[in-house]
Structures are given as C-alpha cells and as structure tokens.
N, C-alpha and C. Protein backbone atom coordinates (compact mmCIF):
# COMPACT_ATOMS: atom_id res chain seq x y z
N UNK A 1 262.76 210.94 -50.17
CA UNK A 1 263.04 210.15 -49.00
C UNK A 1 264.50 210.39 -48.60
N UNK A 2 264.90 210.52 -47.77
CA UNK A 2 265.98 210.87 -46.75
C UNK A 2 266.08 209.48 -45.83
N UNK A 3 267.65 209.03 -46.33
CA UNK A 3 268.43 207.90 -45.50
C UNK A 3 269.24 208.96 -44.36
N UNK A 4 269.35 207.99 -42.93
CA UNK A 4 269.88 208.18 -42.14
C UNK A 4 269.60 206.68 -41.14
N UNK A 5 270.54 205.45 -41.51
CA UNK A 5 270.67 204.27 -40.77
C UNK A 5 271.68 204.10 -39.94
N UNK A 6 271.74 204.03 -39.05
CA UNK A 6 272.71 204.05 -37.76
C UNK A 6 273.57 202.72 -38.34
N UNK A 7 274.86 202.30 -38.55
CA UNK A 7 275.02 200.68 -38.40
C UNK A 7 275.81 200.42 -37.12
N UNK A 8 276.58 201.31 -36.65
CA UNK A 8 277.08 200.96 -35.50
C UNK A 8 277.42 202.09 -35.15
N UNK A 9 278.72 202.67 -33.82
CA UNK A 9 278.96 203.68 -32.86
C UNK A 9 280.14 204.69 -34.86
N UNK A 10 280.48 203.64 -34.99
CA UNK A 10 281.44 204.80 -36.45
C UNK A 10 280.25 204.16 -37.66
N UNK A 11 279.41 203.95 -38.33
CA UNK A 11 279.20 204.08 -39.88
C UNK A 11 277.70 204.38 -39.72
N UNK A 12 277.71 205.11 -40.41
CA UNK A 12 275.69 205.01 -40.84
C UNK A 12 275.92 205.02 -42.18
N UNK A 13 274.47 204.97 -42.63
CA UNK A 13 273.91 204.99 -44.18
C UNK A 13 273.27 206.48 -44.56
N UNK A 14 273.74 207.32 -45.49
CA UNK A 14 272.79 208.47 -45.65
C UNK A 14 272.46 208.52 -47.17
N UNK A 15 271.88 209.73 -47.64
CA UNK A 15 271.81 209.31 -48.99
C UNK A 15 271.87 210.97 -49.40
N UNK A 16 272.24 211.25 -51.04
CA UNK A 16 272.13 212.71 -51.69
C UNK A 16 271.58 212.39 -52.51
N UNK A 17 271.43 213.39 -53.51
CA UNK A 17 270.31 213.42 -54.69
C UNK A 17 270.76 211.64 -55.43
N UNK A 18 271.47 212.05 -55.42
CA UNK A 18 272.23 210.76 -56.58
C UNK A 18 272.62 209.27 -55.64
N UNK A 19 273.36 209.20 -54.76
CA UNK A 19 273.88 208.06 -54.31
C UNK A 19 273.84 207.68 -52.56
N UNK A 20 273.84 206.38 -52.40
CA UNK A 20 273.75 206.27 -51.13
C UNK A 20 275.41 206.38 -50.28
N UNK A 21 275.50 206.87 -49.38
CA UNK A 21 276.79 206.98 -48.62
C UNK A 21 276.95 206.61 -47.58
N UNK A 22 277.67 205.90 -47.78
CA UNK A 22 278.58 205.22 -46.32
C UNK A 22 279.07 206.03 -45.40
N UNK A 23 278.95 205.97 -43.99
CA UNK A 23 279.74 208.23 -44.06
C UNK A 23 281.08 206.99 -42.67
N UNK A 24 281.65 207.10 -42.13
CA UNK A 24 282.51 206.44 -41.35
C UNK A 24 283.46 207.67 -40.31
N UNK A 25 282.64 207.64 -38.80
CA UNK A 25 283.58 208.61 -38.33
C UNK A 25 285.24 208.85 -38.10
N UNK A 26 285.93 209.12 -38.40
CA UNK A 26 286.94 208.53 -38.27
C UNK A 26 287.56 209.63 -37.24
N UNK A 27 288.79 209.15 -36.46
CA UNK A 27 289.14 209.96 -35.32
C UNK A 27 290.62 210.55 -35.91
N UNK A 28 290.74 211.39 -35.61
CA UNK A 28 292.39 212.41 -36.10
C UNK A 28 293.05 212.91 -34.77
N UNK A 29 294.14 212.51 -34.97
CA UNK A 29 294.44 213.31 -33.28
C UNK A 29 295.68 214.62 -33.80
N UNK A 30 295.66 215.53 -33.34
CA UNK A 30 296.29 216.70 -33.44
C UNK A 30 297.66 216.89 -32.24
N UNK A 31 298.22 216.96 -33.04
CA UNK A 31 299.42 217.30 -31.62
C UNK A 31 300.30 218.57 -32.08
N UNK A 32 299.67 219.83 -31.67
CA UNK A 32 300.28 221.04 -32.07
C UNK A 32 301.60 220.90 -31.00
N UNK A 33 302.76 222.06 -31.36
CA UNK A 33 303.93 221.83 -30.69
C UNK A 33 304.13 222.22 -29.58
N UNK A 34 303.03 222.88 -29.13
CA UNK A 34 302.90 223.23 -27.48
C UNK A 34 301.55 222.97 -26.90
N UNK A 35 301.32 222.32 -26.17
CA UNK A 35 299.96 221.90 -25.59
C UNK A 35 299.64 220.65 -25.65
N UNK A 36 298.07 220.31 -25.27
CA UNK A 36 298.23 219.13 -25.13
C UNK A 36 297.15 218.54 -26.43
N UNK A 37 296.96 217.06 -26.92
CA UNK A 37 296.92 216.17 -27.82
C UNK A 37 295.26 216.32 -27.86
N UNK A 38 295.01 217.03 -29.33
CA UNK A 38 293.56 216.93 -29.15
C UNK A 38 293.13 216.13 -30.19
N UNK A 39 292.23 215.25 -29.72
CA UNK A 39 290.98 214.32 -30.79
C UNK A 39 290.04 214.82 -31.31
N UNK A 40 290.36 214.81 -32.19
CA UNK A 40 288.94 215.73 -33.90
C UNK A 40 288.34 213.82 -34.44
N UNK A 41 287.32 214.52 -35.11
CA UNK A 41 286.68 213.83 -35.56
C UNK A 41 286.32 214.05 -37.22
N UNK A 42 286.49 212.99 -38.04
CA UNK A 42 286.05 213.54 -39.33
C UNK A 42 285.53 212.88 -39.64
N UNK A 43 284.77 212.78 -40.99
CA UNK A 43 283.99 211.73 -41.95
C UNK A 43 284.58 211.22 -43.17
N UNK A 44 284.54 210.06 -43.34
CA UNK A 44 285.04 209.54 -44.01
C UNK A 44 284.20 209.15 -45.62
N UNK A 45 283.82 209.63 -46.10
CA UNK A 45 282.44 208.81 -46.98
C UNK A 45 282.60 208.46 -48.18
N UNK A 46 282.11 206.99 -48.91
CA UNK A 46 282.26 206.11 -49.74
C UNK A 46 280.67 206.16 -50.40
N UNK A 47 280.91 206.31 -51.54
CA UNK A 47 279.39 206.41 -52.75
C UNK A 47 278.94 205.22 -53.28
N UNK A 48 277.87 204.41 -53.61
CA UNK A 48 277.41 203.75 -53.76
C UNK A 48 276.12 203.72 -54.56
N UNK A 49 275.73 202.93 -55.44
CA UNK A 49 274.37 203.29 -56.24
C UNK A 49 273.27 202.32 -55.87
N UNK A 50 273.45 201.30 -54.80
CA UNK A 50 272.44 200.68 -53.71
C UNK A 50 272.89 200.82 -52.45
N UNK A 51 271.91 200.28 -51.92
CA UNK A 51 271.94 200.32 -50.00
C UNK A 51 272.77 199.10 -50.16
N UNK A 52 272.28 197.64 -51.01
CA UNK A 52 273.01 196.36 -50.37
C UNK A 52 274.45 196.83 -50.94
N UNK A 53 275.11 197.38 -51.75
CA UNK A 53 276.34 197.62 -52.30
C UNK A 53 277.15 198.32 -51.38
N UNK A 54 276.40 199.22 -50.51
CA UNK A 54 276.89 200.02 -49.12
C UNK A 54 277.24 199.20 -47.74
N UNK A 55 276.32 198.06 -47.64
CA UNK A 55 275.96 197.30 -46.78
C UNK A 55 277.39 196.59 -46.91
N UNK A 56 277.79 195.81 -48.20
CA UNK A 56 278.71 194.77 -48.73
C UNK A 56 279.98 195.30 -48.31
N UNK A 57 280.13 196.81 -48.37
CA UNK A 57 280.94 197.52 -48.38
C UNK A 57 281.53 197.90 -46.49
N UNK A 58 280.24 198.23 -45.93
CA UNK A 58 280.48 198.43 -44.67
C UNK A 58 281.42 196.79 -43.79
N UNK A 59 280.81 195.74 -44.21
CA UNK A 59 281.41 194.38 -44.17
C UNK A 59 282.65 194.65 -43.66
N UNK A 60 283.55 194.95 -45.02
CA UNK A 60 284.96 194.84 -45.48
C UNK A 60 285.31 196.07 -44.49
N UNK A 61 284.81 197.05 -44.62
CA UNK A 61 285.69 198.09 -44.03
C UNK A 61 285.38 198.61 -42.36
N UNK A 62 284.58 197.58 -42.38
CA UNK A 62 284.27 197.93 -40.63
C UNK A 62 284.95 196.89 -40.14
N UNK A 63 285.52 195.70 -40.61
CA UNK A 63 286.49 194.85 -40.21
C UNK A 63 287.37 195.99 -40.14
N UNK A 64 288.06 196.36 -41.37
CA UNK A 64 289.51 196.83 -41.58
C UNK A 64 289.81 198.27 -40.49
N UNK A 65 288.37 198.64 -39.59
CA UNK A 65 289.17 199.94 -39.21
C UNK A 65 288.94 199.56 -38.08
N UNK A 66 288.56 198.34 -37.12
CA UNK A 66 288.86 198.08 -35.83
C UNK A 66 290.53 197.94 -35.76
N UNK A 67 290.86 198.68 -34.62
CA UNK A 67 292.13 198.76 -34.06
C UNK A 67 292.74 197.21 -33.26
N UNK A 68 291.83 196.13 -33.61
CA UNK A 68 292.17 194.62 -33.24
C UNK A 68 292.96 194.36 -34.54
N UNK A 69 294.14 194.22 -33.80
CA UNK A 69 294.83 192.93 -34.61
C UNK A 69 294.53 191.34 -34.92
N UNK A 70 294.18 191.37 -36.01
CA UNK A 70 293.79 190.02 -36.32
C UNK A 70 294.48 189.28 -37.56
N UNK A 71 294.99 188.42 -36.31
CA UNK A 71 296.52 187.29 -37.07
C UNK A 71 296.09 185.58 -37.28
N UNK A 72 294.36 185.39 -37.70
CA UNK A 72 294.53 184.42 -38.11
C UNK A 72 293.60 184.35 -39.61
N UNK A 73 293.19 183.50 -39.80
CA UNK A 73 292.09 183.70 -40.87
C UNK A 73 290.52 183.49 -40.16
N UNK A 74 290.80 182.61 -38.94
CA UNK A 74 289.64 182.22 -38.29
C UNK A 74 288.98 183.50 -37.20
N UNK A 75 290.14 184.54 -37.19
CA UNK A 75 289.90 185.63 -36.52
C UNK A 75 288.65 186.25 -37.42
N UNK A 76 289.16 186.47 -38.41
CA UNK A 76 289.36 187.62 -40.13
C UNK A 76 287.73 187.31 -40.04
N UNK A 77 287.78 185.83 -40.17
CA UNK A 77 285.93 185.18 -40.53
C UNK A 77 285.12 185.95 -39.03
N UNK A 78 285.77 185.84 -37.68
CA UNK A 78 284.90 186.11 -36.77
C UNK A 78 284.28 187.28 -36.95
N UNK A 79 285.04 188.47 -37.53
CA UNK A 79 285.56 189.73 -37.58
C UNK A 79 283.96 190.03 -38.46
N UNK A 80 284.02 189.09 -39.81
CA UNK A 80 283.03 189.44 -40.94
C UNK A 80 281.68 188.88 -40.37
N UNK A 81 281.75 187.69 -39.55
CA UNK A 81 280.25 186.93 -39.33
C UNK A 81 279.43 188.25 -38.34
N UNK A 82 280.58 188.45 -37.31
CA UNK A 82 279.75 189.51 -36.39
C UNK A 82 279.15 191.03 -37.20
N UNK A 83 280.09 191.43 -38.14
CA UNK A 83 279.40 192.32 -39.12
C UNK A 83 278.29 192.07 -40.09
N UNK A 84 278.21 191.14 -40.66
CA UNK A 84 276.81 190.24 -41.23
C UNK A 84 275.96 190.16 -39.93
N UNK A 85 276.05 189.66 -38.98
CA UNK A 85 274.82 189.84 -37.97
C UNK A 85 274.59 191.26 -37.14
N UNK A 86 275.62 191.93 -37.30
CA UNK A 86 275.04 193.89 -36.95
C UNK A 86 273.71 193.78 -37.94
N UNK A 87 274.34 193.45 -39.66
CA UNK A 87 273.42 193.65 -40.60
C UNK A 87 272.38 193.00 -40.53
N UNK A 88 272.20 192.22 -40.42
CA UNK A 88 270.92 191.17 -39.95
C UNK A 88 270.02 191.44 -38.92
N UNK A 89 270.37 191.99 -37.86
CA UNK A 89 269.59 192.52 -36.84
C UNK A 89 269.02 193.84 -37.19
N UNK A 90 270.02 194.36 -38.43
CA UNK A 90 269.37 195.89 -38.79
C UNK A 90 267.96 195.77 -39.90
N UNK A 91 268.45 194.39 -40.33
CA UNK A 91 267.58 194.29 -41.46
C UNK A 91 266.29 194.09 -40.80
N UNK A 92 265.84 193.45 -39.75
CA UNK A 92 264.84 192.98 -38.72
C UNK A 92 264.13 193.74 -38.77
N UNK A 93 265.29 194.79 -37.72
CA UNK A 93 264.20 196.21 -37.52
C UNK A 93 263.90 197.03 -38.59
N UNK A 94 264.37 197.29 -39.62
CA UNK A 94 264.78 198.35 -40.82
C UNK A 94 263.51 197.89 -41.38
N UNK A 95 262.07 198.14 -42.02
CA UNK A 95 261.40 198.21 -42.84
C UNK A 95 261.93 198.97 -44.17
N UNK A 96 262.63 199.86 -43.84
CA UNK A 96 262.67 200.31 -45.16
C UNK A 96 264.17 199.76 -45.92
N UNK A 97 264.92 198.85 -45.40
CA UNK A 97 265.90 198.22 -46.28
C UNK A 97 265.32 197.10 -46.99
C-alpha cells in the first residue's frame, strides 16, 4: 500500500518501505549576483513509525512554518485548534486513516 495524503497547500503524508513521512514544501529563494530573485522549492521530510505520530507532528510544525506572527498564547491555541480541524475533516473523508 502506497500513502499519498494531501494535508494542506505545503504537507502531505507519504510512506517508504519502512516509515511514514511527513514531506513539507518548503520555499528557498535564490538571489544570484546578477539577475533577478528566483523561488525554488524543496522538501522538507520528517520520519515517523505511525500516521497518528505524523499527524501529532504536522500540528506543531504547520503552526511553526506559517509566516504569521503570533504574539499571544490565545493566538498559539487558534493556530493548533485550526490544525486539529484540517485533521478532523481529513479524518472524515480518509477511510484509510
């Protein structure tokens, strides 16, 4: 069986022989010394030996790589509830989580 779960526009779920992976696009911008500023794209990916351990994981770090500054604690919570309900709506549709 072959994972490939969308969780949002940067993280999905995939899987290799051994572990499930978090993969996280992440953006790089290049600024060679003549020309103009180009945006690459890379992957970022985190190993895991369950889906919910990936899931727990996406939580924390899909807060931490929005480019919102968040300066309260009541932000921090908004930040995690709306990521618990991405997950929740995935779980809905997802038969196979």
């Amino acid at each position: 069986m072959s994972l490939n779960i969308k969780l949002d526009d940067s993280f999905r779920i995939i899987n290799d022989s051994y572990n499930i992976v978090l993969v996280e696009k992440v953006k790089v911008t290049n600024k060679p010394p003549k020309g103009e500023i180009k945006n690459e794209f890379t992957e970022r990916k985190r190993y895991f030996p369950s889906v919910a351990m990936a899931l727990k994981s996406y939580v924390t770090v899909s807060v931490l790589a929005d480019d919102v500054l968040v300066s309260t604690v009541d932000e921090y919570v908004k930040k995690i509830n709306e990521a618990y309900n991405r997950i929740s709506g995935l779980l809905k549709n997802e038969s196979v989580l």
